[in-house]
C-alpha atoms as a PDB file:
ATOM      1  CA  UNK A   1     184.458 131.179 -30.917  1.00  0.00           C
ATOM      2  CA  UNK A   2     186.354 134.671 -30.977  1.00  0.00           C
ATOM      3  CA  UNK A   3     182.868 136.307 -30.966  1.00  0.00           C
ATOM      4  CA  UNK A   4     181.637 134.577 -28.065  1.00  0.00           C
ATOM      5  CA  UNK A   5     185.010 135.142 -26.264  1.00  0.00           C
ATOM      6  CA  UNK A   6     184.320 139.219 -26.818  1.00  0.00           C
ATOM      7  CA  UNK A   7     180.967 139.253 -25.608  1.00  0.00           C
ATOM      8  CA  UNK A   8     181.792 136.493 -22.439  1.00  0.00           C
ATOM      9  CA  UNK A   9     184.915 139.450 -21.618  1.00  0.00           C
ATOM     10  CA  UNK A  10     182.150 142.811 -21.982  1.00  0.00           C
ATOM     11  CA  UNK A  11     180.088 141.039 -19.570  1.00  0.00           C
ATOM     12  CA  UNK A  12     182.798 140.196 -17.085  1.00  0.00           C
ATOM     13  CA  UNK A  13     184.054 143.731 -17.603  1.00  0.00           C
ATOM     14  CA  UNK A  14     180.546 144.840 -17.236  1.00  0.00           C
ATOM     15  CA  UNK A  15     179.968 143.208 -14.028  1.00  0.00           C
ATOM     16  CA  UNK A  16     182.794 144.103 -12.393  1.00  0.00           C
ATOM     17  CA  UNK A  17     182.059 148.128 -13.593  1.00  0.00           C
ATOM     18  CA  UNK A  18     178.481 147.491 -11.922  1.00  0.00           C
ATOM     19  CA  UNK A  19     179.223 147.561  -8.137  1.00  0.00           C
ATOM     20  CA  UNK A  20     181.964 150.816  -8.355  1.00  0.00           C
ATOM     21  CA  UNK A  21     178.853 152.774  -9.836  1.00  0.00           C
ATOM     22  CA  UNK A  22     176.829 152.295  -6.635  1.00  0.00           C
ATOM     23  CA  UNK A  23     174.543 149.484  -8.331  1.00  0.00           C
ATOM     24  CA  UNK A  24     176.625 146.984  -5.862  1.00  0.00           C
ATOM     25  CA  UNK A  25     175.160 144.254  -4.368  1.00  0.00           C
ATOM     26  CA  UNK A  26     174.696 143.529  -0.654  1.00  0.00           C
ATOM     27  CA  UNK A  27     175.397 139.906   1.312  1.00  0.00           C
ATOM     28  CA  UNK A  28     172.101 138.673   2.608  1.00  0.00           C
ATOM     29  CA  UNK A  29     173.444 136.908   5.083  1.00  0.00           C
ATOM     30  CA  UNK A  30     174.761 139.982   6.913  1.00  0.00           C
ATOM     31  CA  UNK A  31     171.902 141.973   5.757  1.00  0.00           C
ATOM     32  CA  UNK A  32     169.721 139.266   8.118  1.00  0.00           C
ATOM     33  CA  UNK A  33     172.473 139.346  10.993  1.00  0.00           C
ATOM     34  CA  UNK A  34     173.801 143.103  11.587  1.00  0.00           C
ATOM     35  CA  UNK A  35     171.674 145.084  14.011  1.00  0.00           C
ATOM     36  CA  UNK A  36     169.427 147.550  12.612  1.00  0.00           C
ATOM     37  CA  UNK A  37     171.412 151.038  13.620  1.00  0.00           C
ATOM     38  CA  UNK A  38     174.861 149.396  12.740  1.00  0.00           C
ATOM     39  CA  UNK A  39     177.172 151.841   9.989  1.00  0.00           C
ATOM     40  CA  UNK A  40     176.067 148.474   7.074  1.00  0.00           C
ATOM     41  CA  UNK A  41     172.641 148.687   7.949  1.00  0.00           C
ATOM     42  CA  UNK A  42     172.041 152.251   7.651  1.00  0.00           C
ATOM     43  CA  UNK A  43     173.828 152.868   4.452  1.00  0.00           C
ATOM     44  CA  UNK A  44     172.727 149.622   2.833  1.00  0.00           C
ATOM     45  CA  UNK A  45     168.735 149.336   4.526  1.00  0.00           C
ATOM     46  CA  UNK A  46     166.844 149.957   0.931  1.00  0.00           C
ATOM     47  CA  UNK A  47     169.454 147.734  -0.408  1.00  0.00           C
ATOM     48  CA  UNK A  48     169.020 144.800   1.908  1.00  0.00           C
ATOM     49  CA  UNK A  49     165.015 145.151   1.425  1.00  0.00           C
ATOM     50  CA  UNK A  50     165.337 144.318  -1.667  1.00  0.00           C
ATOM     51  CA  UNK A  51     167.864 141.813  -1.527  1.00  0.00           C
ATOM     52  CA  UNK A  52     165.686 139.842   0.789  1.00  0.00           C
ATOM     53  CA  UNK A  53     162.693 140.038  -1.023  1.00  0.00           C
ATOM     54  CA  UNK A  54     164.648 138.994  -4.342  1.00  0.00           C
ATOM     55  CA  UNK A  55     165.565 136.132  -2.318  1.00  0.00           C
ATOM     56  CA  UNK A  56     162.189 135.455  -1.487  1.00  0.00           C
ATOM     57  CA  UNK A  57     160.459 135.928  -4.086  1.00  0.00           C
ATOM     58  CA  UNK A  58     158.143 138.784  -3.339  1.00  0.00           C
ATOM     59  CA  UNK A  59     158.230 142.924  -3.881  1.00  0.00           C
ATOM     60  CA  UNK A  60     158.492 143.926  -0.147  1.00  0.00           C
ATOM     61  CA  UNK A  61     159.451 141.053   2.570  1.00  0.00           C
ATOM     62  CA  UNK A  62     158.651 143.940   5.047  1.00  0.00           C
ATOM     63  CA  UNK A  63     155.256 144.256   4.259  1.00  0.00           C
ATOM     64  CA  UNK A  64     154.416 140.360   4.383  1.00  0.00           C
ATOM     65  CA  UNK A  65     152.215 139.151   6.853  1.00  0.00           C
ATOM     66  CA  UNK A  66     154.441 136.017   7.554  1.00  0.00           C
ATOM     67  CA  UNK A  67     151.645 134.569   9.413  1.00  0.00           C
ATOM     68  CA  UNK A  68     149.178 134.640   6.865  1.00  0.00           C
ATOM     69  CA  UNK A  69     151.791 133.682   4.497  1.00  0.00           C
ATOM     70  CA  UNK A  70     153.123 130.440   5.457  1.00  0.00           C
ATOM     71  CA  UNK A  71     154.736 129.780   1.943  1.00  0.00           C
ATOM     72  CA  UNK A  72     156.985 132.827   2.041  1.00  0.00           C
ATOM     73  CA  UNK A  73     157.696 132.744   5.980  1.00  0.00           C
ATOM     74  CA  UNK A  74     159.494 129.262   5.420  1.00  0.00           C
ATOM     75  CA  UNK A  75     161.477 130.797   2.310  1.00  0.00           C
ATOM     76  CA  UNK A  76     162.564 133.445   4.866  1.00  0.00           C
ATOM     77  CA  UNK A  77     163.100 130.925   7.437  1.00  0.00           C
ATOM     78  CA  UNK A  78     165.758 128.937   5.576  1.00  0.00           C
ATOM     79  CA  UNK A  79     167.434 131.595   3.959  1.00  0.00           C
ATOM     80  CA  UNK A  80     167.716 132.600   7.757  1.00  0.00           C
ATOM     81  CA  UNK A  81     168.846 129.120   8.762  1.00  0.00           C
ATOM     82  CA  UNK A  82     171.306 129.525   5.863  1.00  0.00           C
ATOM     83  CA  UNK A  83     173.232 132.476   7.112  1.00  0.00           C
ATOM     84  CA  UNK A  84     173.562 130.867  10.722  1.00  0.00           C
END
């Protein structure tokens, strides 16, 4: 139990280390909502890209022809409704 207690703490430790090293995560949800030329959106745009498209499921949500996609369009549509 000890041993599982050390590794459970490094990875909490670890995690916490991740985002002060610029590997920080971004919030979808404002990622979806902030206007393109805002101060978030300009230092976080490659960030949010890929946030979305994790979210989604595919490599580039940018480059997805939502109308030829339906399956992925209503993936992006609820995480959408989500953040209202």
């Amino acid at each position: 139990m000890k041993k599982v207690m050390t590794i459970f703490g490094a990875i909490l430790f670890a995690s916490t280390m991740l985002p002060s090293c610029g590997g920080g995560s971004v919030d979808v949800c404002k990622c979806l909502t902030e206007p393109g030329n805002s101060k978030y959106m300009q230092e976080n745009e490659d960030a949010c890209r890929d946030a979305i498209s994790k979210e989604i499921g595919v490599d580039n949500w940018e480059k997805v022809n939502m109308s030829q996609n339906p399956e992925v369009s209503a993936k992006f549509d609820a995480l959408a409704r989500q953040c209202q």
